[in-house]
N, C-alpha and C. Protein backbone atom coordinates (compact mmCIF):
# COMPACT_ATOMS: atom_id res chain seq x y z
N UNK A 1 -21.47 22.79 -11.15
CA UNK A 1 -20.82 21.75 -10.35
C UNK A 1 -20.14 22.38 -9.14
N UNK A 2 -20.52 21.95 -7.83
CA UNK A 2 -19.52 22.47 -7.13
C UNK A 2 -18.32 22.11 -6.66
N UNK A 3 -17.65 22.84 -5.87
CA UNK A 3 -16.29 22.11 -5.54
C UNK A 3 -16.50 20.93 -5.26
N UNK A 4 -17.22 20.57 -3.93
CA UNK A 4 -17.42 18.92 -3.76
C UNK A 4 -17.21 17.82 -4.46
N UNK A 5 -18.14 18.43 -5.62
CA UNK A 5 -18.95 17.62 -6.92
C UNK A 5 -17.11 17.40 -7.76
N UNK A 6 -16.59 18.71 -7.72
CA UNK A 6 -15.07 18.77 -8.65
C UNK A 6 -14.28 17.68 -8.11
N UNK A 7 -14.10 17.81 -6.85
CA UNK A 7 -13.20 17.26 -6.13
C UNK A 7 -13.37 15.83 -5.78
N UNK A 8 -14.56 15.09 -5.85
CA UNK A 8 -14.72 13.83 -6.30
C UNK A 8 -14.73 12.98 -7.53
N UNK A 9 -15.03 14.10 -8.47
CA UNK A 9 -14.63 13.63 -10.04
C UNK A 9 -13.39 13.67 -10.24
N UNK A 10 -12.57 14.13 -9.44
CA UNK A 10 -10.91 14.01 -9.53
C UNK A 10 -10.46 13.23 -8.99
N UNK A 11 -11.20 12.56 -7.63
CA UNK A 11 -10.46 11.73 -7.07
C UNK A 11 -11.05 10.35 -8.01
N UNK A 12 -12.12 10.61 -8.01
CA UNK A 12 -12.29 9.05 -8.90
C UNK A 12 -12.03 8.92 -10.44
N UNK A 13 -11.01 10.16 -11.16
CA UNK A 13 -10.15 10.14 -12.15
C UNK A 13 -8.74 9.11 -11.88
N UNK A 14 -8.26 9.94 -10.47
CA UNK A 14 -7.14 9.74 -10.06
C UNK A 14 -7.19 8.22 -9.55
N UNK A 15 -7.88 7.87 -8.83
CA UNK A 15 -7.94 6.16 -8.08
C UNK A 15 -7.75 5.36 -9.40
N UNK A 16 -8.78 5.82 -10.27
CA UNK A 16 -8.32 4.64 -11.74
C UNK A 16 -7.25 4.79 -12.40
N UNK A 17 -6.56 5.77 -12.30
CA UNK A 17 -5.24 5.85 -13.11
C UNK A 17 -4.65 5.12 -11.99
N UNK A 18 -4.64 5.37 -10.57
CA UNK A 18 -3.35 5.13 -9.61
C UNK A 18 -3.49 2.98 -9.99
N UNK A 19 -4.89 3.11 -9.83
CA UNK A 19 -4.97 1.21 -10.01
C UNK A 19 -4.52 0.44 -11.04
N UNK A 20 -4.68 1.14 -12.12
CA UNK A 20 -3.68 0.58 -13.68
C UNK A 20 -2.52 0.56 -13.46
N UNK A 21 -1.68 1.69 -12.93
CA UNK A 21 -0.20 1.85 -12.97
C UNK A 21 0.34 0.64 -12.03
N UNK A 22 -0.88 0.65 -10.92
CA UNK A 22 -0.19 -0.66 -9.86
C UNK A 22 -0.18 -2.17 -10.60
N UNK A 23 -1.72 -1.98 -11.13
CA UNK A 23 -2.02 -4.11 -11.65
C UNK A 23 -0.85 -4.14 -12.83
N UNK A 24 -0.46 -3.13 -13.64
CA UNK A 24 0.29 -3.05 -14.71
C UNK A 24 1.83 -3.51 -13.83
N UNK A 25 2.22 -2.59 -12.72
CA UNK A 25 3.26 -2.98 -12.39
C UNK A 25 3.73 -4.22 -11.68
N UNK A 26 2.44 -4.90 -11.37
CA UNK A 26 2.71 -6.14 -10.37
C UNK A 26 3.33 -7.03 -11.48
N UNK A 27 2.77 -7.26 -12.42
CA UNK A 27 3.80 -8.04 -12.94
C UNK A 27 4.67 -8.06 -13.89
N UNK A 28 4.96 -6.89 -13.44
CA UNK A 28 6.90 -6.91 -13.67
C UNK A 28 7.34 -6.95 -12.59
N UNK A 29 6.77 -7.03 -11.34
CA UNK A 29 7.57 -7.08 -10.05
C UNK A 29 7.73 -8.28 -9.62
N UNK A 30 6.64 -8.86 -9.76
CA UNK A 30 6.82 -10.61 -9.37
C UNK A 30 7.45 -11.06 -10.03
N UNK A 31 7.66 -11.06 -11.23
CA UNK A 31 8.40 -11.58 -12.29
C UNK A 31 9.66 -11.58 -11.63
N UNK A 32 10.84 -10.16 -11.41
CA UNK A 32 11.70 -10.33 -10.73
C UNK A 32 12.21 -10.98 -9.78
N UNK A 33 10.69 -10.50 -8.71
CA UNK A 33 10.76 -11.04 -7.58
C UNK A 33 11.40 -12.54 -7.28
N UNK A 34 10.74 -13.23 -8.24
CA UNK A 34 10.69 -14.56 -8.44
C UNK A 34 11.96 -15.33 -8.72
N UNK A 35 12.38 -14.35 -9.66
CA UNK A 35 13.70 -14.77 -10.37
C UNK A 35 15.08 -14.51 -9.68
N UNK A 36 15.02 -12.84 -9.17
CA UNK A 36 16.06 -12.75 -7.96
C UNK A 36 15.90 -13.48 -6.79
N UNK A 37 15.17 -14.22 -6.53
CA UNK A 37 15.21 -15.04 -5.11
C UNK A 37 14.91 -13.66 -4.01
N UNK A 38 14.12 -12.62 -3.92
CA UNK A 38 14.48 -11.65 -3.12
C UNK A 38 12.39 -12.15 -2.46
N UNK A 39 12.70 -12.17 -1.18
CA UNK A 39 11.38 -12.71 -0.13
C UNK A 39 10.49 -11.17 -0.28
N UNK A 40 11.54 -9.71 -0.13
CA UNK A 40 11.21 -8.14 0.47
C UNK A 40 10.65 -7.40 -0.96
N UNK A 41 11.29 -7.94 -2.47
CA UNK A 41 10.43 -7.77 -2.88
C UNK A 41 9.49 -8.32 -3.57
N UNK A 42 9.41 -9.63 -2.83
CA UNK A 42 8.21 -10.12 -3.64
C UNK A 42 6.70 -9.78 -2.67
N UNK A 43 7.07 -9.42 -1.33
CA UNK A 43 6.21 -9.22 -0.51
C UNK A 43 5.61 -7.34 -0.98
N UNK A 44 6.72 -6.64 -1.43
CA UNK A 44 6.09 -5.30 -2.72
C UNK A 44 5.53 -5.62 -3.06
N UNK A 45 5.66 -6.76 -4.10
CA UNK A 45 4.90 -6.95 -5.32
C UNK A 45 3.27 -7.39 -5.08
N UNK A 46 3.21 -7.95 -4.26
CA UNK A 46 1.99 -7.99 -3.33
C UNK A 46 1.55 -6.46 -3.24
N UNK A 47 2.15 -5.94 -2.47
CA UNK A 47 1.61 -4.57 -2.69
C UNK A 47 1.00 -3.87 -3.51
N UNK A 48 1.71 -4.13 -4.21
CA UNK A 48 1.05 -3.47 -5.95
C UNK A 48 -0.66 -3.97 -6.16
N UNK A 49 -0.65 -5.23 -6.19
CA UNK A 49 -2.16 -5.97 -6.06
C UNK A 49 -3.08 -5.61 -4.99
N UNK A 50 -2.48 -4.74 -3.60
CA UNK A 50 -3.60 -4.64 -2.34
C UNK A 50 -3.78 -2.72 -2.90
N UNK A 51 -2.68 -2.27 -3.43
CA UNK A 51 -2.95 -0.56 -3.97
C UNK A 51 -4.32 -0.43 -5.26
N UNK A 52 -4.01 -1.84 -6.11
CA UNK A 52 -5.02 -2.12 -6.83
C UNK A 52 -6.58 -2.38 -6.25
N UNK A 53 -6.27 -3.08 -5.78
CA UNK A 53 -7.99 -3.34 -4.74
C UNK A 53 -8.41 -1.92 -4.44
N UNK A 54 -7.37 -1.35 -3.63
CA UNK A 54 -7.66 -0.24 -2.49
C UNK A 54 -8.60 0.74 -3.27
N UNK A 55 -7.36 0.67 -4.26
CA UNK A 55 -8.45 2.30 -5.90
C UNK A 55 -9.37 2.04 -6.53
N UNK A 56 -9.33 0.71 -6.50
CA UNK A 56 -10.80 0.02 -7.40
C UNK A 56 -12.03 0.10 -6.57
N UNK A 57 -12.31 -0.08 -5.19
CA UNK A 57 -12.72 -0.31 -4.00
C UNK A 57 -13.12 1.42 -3.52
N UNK A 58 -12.87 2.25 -3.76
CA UNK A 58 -12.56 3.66 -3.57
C UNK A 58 -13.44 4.43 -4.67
N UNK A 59 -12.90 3.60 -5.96
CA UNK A 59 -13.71 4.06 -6.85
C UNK A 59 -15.32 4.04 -7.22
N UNK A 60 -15.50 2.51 -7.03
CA UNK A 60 -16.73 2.00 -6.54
C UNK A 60 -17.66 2.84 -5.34
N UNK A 61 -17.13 3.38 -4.21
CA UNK A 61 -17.58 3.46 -3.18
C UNK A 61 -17.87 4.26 -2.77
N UNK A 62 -17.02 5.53 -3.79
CA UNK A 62 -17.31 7.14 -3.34
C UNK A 62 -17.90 8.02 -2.74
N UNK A 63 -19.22 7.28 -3.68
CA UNK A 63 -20.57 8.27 -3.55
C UNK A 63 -21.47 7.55 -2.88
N UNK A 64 -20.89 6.87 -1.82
CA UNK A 64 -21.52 5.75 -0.72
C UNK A 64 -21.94 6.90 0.40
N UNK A 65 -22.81 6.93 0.96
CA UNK A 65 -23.03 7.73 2.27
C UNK A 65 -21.71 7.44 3.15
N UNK A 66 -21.63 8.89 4.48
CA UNK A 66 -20.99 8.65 5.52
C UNK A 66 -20.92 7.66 6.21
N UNK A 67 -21.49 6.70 6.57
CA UNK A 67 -21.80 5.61 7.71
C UNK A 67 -21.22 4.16 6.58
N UNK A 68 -21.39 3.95 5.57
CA UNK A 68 -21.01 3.19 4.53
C UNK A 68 -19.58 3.17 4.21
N UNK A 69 -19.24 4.17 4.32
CA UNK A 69 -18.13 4.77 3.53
C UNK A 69 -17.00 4.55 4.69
N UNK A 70 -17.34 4.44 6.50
CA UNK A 70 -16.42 4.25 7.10
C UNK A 70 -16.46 2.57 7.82
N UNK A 71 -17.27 2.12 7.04
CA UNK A 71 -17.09 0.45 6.85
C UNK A 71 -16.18 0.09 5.86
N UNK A 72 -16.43 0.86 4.78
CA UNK A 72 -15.51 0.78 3.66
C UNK A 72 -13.64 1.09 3.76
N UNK A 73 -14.31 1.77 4.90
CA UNK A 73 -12.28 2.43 4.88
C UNK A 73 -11.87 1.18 6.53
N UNK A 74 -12.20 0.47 7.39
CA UNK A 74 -11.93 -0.59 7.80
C UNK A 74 -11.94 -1.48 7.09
N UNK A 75 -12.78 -1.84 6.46
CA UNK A 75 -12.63 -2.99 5.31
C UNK A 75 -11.02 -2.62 4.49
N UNK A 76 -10.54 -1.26 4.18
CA UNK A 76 -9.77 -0.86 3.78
C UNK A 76 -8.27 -1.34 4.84
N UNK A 77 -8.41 -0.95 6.07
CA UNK A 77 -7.02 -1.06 6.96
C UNK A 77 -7.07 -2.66 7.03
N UNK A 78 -7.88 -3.73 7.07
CA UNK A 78 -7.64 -5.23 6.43
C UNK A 78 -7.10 -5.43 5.14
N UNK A 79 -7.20 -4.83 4.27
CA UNK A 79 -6.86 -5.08 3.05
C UNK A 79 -4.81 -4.47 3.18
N UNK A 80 -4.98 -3.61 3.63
CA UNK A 80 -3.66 -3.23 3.44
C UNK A 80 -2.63 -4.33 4.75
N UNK A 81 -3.63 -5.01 5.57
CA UNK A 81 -3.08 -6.22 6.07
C UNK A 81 -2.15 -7.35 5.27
N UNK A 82 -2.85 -7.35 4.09
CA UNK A 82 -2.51 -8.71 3.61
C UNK A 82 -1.26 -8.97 3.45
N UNK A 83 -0.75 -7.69 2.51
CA UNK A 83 0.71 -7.87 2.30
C UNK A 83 1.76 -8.07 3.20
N UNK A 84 0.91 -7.52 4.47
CA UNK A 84 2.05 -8.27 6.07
C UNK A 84 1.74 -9.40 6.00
N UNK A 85 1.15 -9.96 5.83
CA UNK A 85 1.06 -11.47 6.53
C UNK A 85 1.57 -12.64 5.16
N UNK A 86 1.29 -12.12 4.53
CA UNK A 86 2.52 -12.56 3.15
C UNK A 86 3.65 -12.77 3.37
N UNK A 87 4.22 -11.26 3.46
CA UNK A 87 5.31 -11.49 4.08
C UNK A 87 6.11 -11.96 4.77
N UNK A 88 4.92 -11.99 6.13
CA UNK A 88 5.70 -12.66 7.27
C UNK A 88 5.81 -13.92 7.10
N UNK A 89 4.93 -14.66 6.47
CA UNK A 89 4.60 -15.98 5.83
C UNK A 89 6.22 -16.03 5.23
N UNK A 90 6.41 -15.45 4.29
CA UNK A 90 7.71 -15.75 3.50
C UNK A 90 9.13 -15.59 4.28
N UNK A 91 9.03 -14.90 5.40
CA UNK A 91 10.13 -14.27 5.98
C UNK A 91 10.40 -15.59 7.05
N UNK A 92 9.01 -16.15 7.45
CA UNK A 92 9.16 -17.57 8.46
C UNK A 92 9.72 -18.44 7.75
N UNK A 93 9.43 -18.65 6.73
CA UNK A 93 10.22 -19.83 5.60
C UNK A 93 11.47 -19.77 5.30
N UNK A 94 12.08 -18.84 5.10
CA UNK A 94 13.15 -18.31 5.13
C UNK A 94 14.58 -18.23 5.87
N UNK A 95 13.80 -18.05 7.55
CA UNK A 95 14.66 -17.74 8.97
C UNK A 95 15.86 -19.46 8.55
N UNK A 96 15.26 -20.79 8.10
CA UNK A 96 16.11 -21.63 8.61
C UNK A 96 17.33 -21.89 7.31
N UNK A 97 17.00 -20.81 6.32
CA UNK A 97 18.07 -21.30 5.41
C UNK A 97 18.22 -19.94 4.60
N UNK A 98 18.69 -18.43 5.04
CA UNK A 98 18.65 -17.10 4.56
C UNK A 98 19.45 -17.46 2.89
N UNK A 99 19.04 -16.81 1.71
CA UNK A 99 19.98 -17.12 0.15
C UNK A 99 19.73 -15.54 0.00
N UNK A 100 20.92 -14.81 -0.15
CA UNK A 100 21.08 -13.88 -0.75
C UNK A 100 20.43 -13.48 -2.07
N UNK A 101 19.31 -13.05 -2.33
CA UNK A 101 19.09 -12.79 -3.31
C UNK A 101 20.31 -11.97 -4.52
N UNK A 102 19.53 -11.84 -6.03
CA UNK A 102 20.53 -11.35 -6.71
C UNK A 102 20.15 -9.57 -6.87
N UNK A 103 21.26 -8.94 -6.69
CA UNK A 103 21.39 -7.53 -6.27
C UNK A 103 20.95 -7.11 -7.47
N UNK A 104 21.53 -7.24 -8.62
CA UNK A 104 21.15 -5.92 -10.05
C UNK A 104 19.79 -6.00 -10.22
N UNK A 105 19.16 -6.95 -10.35
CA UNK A 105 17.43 -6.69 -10.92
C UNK A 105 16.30 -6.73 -9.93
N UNK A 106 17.16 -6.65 -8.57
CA UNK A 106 16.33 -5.71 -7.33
C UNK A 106 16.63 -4.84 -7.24
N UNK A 107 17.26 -4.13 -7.47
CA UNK A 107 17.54 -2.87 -7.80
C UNK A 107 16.96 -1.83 -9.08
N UNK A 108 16.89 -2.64 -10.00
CA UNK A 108 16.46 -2.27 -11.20
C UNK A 108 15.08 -2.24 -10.85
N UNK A 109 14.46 -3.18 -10.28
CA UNK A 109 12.91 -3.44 -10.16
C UNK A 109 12.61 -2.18 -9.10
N UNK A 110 13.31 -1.98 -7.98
CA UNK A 110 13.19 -1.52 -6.94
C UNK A 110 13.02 0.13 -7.53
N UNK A 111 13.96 0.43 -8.33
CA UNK A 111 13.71 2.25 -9.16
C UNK A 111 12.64 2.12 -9.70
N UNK A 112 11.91 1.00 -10.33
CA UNK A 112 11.05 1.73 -11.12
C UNK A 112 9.67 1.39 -10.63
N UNK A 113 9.72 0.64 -9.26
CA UNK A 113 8.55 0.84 -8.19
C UNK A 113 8.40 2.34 -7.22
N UNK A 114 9.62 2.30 -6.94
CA UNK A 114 9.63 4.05 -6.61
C UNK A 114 8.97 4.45 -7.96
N UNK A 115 9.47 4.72 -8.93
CA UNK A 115 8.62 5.39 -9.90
C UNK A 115 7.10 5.92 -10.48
N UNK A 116 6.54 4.24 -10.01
CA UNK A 116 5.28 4.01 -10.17
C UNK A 116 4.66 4.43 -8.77
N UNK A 117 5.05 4.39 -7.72
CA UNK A 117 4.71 4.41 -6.58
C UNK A 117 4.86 5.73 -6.29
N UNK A 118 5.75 6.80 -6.43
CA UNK A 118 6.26 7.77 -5.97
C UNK A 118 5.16 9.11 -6.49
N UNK A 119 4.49 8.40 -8.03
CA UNK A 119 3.83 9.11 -9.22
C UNK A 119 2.21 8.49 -8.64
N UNK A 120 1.86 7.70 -7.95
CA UNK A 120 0.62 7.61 -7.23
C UNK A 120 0.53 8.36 -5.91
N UNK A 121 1.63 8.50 -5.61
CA UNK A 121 1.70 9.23 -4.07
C UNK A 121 1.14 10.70 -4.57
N UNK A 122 2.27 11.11 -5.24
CA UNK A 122 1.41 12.61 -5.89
C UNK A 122 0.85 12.89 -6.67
N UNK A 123 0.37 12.21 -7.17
CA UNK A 123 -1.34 12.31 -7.49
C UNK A 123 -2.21 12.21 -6.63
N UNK A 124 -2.34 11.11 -6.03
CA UNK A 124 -3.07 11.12 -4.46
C UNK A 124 -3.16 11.53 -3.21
N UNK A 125 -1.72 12.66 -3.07
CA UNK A 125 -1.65 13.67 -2.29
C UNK A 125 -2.39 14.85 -2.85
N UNK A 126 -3.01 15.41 -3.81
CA UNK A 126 -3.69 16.19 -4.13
C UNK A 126 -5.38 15.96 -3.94
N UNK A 127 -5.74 14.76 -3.87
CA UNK A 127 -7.07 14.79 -4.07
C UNK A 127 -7.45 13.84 -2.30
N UNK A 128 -6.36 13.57 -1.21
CA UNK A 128 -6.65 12.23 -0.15
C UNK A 128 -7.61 12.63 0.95
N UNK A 129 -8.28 14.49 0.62
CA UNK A 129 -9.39 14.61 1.14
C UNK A 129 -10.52 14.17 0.90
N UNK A 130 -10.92 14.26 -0.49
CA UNK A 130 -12.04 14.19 -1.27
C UNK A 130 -12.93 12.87 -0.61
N UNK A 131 -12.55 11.82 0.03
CA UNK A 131 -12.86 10.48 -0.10
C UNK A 131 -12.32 9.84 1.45
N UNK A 132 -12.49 11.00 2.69
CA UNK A 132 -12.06 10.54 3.98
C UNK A 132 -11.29 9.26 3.93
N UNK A 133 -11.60 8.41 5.05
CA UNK A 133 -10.46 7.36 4.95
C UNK A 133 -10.49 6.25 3.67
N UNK A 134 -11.07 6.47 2.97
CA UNK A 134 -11.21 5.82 1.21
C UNK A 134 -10.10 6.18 0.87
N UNK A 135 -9.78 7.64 0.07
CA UNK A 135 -8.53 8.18 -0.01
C UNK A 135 -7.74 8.00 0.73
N UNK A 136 -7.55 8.41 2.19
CA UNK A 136 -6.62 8.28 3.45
C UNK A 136 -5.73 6.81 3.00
N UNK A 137 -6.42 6.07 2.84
CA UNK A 137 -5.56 4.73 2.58
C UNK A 137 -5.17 4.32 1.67
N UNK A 138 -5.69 5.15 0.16
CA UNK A 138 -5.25 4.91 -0.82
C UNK A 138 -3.53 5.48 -0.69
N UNK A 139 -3.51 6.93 -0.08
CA UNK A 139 -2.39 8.01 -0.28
C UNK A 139 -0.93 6.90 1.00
N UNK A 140 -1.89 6.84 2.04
CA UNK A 140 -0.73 6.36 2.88
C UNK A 140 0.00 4.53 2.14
N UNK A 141 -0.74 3.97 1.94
CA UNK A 141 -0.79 3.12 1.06
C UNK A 141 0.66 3.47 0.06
N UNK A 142 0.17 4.18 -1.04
CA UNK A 142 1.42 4.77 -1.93
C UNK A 142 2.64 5.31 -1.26
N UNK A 143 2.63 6.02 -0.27
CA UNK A 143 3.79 6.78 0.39
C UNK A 143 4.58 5.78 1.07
N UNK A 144 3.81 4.78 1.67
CA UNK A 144 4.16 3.78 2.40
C UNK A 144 5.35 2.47 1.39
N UNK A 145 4.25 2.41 0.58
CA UNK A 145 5.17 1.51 -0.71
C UNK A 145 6.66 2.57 -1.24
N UNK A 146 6.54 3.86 -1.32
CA UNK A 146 7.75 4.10 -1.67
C UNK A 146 8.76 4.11 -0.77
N UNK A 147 8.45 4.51 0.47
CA UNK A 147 9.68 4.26 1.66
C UNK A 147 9.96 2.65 1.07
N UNK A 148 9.08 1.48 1.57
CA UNK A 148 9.69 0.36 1.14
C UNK A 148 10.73 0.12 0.20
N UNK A 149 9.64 0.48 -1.09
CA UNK A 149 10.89 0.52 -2.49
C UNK A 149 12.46 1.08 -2.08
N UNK A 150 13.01 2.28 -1.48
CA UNK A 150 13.86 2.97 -1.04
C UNK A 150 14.56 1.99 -0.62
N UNK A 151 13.58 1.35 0.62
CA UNK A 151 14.60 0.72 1.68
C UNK A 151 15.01 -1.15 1.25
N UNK A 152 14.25 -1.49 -0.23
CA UNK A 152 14.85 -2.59 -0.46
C UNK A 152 16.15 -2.45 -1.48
N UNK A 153 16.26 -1.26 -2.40
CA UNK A 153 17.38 -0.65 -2.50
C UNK A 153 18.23 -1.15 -1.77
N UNK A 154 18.46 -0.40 -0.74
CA UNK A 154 19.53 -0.18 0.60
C UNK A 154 19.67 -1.61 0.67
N UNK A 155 18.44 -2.38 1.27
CA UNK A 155 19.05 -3.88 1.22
C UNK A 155 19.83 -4.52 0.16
N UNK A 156 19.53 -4.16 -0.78
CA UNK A 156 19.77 -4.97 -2.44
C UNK A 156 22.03 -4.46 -1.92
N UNK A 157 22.12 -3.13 -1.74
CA UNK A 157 23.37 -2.59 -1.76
C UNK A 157 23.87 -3.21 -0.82
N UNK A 158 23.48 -3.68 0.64
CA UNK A 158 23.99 -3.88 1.79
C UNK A 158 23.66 -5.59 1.66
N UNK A 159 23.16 -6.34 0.56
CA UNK A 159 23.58 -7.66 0.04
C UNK A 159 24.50 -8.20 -0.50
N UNK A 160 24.96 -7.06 -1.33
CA UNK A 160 26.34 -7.04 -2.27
C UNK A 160 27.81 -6.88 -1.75
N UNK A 161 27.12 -6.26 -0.56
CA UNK A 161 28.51 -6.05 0.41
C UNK A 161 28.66 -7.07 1.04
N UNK A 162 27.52 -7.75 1.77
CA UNK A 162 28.13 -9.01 2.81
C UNK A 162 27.91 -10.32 2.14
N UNK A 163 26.97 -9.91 1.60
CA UNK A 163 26.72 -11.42 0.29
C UNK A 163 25.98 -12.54 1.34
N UNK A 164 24.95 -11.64 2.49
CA UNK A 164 24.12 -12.89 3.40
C UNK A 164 22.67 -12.59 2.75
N UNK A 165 22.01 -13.38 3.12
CA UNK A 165 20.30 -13.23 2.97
C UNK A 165 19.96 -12.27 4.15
N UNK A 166 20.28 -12.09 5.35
CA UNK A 166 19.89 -11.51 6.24
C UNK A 166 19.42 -10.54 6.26
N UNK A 167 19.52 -9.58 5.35
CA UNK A 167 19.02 -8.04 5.06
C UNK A 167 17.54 -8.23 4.31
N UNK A 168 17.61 -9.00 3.64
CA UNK A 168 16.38 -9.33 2.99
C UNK A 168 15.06 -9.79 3.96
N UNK A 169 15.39 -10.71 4.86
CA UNK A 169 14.34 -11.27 6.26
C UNK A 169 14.19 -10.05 6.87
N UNK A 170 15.45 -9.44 7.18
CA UNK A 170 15.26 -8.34 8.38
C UNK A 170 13.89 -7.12 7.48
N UNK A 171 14.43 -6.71 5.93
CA UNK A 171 13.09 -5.85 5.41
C UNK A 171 11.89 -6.36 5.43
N UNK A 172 12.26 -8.09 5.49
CA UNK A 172 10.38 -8.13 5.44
C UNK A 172 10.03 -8.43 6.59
N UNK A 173 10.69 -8.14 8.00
CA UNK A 173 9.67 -7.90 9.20
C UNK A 173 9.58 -6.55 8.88
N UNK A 174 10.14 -5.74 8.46
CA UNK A 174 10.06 -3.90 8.33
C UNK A 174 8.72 -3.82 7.63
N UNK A 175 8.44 -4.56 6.70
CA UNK A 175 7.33 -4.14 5.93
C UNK A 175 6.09 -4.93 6.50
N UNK A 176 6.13 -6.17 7.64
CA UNK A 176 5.02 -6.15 8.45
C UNK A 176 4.63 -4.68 9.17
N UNK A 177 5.65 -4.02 9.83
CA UNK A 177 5.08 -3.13 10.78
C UNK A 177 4.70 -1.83 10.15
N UNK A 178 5.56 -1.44 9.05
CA UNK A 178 4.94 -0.34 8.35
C UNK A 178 2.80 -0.67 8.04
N UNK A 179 3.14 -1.97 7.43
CA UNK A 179 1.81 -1.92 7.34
C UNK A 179 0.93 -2.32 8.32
N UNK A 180 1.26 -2.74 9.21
CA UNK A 180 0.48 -2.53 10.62
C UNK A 180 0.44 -0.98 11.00
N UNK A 181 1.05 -0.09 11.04
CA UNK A 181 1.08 1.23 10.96
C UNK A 181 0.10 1.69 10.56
N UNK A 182 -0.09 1.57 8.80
CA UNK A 182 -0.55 2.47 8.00
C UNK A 182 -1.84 1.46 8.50
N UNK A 183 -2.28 0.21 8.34
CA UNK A 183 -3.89 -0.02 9.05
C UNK A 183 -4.22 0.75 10.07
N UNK A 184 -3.60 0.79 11.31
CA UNK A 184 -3.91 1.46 12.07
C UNK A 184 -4.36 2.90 11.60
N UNK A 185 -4.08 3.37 11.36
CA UNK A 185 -4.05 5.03 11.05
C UNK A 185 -5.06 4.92 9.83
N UNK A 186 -5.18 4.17 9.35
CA UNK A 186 -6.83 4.12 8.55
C UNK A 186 -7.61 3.91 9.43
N UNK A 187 -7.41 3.12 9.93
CA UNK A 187 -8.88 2.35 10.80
C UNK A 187 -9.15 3.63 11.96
N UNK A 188 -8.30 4.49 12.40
CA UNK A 188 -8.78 5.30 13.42
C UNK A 188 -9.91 6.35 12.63
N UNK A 189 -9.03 6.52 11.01
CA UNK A 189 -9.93 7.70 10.05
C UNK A 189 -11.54 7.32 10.32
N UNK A 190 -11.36 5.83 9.84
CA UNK A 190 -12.58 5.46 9.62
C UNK A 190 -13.73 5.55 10.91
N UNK A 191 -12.81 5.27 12.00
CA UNK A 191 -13.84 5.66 13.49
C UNK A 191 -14.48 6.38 13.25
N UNK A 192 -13.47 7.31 12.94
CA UNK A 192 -14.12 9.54 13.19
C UNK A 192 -14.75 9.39 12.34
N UNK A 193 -15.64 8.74 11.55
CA UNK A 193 -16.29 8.69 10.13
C UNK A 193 -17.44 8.36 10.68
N UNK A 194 -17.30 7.04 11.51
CA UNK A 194 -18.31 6.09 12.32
C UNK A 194 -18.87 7.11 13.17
N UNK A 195 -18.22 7.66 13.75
CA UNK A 195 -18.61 8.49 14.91
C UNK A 195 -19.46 9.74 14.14
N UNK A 196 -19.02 10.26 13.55
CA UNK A 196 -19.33 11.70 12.52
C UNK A 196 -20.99 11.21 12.14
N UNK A 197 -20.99 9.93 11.53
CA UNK A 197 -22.22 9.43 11.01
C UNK A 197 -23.60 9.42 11.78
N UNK A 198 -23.13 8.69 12.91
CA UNK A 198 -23.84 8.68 14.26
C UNK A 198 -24.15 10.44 14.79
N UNK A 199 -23.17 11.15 15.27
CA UNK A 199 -23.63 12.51 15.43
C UNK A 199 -24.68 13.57 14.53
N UNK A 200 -24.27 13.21 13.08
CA UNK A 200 -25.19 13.70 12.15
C UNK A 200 -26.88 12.88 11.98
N UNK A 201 -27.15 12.25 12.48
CA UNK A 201 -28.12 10.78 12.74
C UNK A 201 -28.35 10.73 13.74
N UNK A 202 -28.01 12.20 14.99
CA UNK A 202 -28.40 12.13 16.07
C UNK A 202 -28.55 11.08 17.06
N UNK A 203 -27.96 10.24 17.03
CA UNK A 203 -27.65 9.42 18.06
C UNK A 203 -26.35 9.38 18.89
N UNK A 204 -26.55 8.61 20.01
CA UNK A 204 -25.35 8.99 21.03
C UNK A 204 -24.32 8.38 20.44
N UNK A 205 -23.21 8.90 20.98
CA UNK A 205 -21.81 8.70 20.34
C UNK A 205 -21.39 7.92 21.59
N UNK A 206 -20.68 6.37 21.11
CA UNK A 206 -20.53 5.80 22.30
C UNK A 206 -18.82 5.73 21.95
């Protein structure tokens, strides 16, 4: 077997573990979500379900040729769309009547998404070559969800202090642009993929 051969049997070890830990965690997150009244993390909890796609989608797709494989990783920077527009969806509903969500079990929820999230990041920082922008979006994806987790924390603390909803709207425009971010920065992987395909296939690179 060679390295190649190693290093794709690891990543498509790793994508199926990272996708259980997420579909497993979504619902305990919505669950909260739901119950604390919190918009930032129920728009996570979404997350959890687009990290699921992403590894399942990755896993499937692996051993797809170059030119396939960077359709697959745009198809990928849409997918990690969704959970913005969720969001923003929830965050518009919101603007005309802000409710403080309840602080202890966003918080509680919020540690043990870092947890789950923090434990896909490194795992998937070891293998986010193997699988060009397939991986690429799985890893930024995870890293991306744990800053979030972090920073609804901070909100959950800085709710308790003023006792407004406002911190909660303000994270979920934060978590539109992160994930406008992290699409972007897939979708460029996937170019150089597009492009790579075409050069190896001898045709002009436009």
């Amino acid at each position: 077997m060679t390295g190649t051969d190693d290093l794709a049997r690891r990543l498509r070890r790793t994508v199926a573990v990272v996708a259980a830990l997420n579909f497993a965690y979504f619902f305990v997150e919505v669950g909260v979500a739901l119950a604390a009244g919190s918009v930032s993390l129920l728009a996570d909890s979404v997350d959890f379900l687009e990290d699921t796609a992403v590894n399942v989608l990755i896993f499937v797709a692996l051993g797809w040729p170059l030119r396939r494989r960077a359709v697959m990783g745009k198809a990928m920077s849409v997918i990690i769309l969704v959970p913005a527009l969720f969001a923003g969806w929830e965050v518009a509903g919101r603007f005309a009547d802000p409710t403080a969500p309840a602080v202890v079990p966003v918080v509680v929820a919020s540690v043990g998404a870092v947890l789950v999230n923090g434990t896909a990041a490194w795992l998937l920082a070891r293998v986010r070559h193997g699988g060009g922008s397939l991986s690429r979006a799985a890893f930024l994806s995870a890293r991306n969800d744990v800053l979030v987790n972090v920073a609804v924390i901070v909100m959950a603390l800085v709710t308790a202090w003023t006792g407004s909803g406002w911190p909660d709207l303000v994270l979920g425009c934060g978590i539109v642009l992160l994930a406008l971010h992290a699409a972007w920065e897939v979708w460029e992987v996937s170019e150089d993929e597009r492009l790579a395909a075409r050069a190896l296939a001898g045709e002009p690179i436009d």
